[in-house]
Protein backbone atom coordinates (compact mmCIF):
# COMPACT_ATOMS: atom_id res chain seq x y z
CA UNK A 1 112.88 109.86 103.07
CA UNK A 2 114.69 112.43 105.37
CA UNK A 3 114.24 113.20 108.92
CA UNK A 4 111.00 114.12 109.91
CA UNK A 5 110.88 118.34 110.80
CA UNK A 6 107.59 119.67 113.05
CA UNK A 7 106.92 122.33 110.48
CA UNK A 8 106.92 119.95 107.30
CA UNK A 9 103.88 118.71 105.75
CA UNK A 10 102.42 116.06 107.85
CA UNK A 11 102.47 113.45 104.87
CA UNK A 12 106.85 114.05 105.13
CA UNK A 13 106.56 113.49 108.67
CA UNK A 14 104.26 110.53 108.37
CA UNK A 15 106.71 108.74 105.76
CA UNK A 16 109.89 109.71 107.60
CA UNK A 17 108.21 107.60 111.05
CA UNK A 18 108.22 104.54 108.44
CA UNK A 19 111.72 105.33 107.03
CA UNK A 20 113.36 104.85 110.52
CA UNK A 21 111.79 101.28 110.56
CA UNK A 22 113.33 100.89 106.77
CA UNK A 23 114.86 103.72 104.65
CA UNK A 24 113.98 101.33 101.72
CA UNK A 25 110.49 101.76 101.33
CA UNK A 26 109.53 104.41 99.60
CA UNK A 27 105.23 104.57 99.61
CA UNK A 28 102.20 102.74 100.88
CA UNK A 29 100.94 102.75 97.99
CA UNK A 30 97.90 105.17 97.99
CA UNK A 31 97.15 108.34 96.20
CA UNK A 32 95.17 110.51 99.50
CA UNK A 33 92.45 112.80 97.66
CA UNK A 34 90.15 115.31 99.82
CA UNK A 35 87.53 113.54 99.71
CA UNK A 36 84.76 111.95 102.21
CA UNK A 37 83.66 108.49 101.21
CA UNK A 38 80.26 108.01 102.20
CA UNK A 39 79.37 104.35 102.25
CA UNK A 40 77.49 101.76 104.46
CA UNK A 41 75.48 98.32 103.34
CA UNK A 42 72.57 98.04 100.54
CA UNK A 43 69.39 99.75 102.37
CA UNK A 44 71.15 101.53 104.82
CA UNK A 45 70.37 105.14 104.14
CA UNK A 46 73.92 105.64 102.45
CA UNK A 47 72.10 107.92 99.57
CA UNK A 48 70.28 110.17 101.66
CA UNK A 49 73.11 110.73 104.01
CA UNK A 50 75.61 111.69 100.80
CA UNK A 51 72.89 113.67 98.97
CA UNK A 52 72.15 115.75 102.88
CA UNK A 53 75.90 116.02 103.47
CA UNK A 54 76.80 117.78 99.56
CA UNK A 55 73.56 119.87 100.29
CA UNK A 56 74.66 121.08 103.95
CA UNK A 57 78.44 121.04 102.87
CA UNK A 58 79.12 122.15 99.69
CA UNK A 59 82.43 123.62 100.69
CA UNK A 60 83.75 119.84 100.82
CA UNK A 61 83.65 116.96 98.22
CA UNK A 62 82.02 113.94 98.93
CA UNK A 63 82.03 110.75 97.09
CA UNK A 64 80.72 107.26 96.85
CA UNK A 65 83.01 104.19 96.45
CA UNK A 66 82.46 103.91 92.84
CA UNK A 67 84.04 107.41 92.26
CA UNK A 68 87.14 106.56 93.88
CA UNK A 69 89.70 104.60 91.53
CA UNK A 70 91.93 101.77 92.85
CA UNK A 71 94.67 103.23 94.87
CA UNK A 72 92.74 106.58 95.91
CA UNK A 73 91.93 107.24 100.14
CA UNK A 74 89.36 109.11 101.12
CA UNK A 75 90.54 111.96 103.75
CA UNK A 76 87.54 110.15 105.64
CA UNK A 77 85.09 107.68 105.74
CA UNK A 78 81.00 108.18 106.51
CA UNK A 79 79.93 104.72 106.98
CA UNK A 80 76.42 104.32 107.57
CA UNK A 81 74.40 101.85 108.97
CA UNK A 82 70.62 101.53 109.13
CA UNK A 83 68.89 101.72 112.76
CA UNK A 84 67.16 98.84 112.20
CA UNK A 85 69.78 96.03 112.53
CA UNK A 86 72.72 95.31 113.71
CA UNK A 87 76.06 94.73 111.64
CA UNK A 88 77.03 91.64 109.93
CA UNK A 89 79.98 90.17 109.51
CA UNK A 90 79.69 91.52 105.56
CA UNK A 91 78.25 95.15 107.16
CA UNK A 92 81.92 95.25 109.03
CA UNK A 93 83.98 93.72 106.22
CA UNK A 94 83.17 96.47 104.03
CA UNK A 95 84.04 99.16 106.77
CA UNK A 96 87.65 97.59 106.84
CA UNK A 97 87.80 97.61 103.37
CA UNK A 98 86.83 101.25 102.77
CA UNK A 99 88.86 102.18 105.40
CA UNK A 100 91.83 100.40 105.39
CA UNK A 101 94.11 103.58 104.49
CA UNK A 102 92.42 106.20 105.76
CA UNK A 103 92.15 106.80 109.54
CA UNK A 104 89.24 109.00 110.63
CA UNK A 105 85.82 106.98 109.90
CA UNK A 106 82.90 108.14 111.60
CA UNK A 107 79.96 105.91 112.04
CA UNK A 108 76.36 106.63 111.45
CA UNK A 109 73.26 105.32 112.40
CA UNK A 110 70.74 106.31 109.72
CA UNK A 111 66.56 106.52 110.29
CA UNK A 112 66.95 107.45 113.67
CA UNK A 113 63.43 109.24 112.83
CA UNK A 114 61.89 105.60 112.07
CA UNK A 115 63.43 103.60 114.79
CA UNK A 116 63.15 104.43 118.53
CA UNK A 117 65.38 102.06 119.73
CA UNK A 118 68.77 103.72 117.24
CA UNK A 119 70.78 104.78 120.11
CA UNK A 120 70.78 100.49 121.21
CA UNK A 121 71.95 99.75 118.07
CA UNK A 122 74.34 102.63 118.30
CA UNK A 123 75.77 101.31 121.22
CA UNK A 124 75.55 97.95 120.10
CA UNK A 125 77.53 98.85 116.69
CA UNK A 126 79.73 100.13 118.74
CA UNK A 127 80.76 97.61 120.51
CA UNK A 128 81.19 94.82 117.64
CA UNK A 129 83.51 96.92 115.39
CA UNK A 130 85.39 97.63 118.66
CA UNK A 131 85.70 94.32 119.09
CA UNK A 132 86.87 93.68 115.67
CA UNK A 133 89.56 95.81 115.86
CA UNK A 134 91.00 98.09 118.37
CA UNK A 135 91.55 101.02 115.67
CA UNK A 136 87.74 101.40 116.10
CA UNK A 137 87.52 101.71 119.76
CA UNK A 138 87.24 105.46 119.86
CA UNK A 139 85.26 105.83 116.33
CA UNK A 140 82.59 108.50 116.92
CA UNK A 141 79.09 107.20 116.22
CA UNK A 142 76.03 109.59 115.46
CA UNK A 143 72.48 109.10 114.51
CA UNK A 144 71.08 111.02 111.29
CA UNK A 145 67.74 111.16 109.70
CA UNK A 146 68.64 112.56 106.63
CA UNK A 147 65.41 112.08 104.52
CA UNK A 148 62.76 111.70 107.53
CA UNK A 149 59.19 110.98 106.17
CA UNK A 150 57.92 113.48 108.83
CA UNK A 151 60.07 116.51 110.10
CA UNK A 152 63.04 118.02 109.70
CA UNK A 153 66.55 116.36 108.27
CA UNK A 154 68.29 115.67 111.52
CA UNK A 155 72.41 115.88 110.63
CA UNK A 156 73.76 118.84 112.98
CA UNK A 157 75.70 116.60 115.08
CA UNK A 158 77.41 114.79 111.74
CA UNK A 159 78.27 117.89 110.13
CA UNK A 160 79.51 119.72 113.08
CA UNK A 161 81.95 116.15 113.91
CA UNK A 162 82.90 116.40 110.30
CA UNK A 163 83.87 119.99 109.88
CA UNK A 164 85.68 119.76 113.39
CA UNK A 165 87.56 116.47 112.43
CA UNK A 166 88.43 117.71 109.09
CA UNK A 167 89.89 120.74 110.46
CA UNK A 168 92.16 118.78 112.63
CA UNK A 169 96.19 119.23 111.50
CA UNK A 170 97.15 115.50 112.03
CA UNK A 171 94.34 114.01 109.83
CA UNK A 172 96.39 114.05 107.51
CA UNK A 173 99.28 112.19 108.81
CA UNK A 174 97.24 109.67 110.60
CA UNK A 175 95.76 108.62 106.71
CA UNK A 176 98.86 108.30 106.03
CA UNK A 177 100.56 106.45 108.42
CA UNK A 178 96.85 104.07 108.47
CA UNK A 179 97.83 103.89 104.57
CA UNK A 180 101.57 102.73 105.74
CA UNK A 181 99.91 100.22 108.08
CA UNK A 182 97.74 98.55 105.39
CA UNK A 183 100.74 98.48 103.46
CA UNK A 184 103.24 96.86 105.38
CA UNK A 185 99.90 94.76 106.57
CA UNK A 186 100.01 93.61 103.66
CA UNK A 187 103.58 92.64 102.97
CA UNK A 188 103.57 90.64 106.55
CA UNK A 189 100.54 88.31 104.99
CA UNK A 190 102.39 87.62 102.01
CA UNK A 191 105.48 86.55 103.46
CA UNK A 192 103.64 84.49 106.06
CA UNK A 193 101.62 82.45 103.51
């Protein structure tokens, strides 16, 4: 890894950070594909949010976790959640997991057309994944209903988020340095057991 330059792609940059720690290492490990993983517990609305989001956004790609293959990071992560409870313990395990190399997740509170009381559990979401771990402090949360049994599909405030957060330059080098982070995460736990 070389030096890192302003005008090199962000991915360079990210990797040349890590090589001033240790010129040794040479990846994290992770093949980054442009794709959003949509994902979230059993019953949570995770279908209807991914089938809404490729109708609304065709331009991008979106996947669920089955069609990404071991080693492959999402550019983001959609994890959904359902109004009606709050997270588990296994709800926020599987958020770490599906994001543990990319960087921008965005949280969503799905049925908000069935339960009154979303923006609570919102809140309340919120606050135990910040908790958990300081990286989700500043996640954006939104409520969607993106298969409402009476109205309109309500996911103008996801999309916009999205297409704005995509758009930003340095997603791509947080990924990667999140991907470094997981890595050398990683390498600490082994040498400490």
């Amino acid at each position: 890894m070389t030096e890192a330059d302003p005008d090199q792609d962000p991915v360079v940059a990210a990797d040349a950070v890590v090589a001033k720690i240790d010129p040794g290492l040479t990846s994290p490990g992770v093949e980054a594909r442009d794709v959003v993983l949509v994902t979230g517990p059993w019953l949570a609305g995770t279908t209807s949010v991914l089938a809404a989001l490729r109708d609304r956004m065709p331009q991008q790609t979106f996947a669920e976790s089955a069609e990404l293959a071991a080693g492959e990071a999402p550019a983001a992560v959609v994890f959904v959640v359902s109004a009606a409870a709050p997270l588990t313990e296994s709800d926020c395990a599987l958020v770490d997991s599906a994001s543990a190399h990319t960087d921008l997740v965005i949280g969503v509170v799905s049925k908000i057309d069935a339960h009154r009381g979303w923006r609570e559990t919102r809140d309340g979401d919120a606050a135990i994944l910040a908790e958990r771990a300081s990286r989700y402090a500043h996640m954006p949360w939104v409520g969607v209903a993106a298969a409402p049994d009476l109205g309109e599909p309500r996911l103008d405030e996801l999309i916009d988020l999205l297409t704005v957060r995509l758009a930003d330059p340095e997603v791509h080098r947080r990924n990667r340095l999140r991907a470094w982070e997981a890595r050398l995460g990683a390498v600490i736990d082994r040498y400490e057991a």
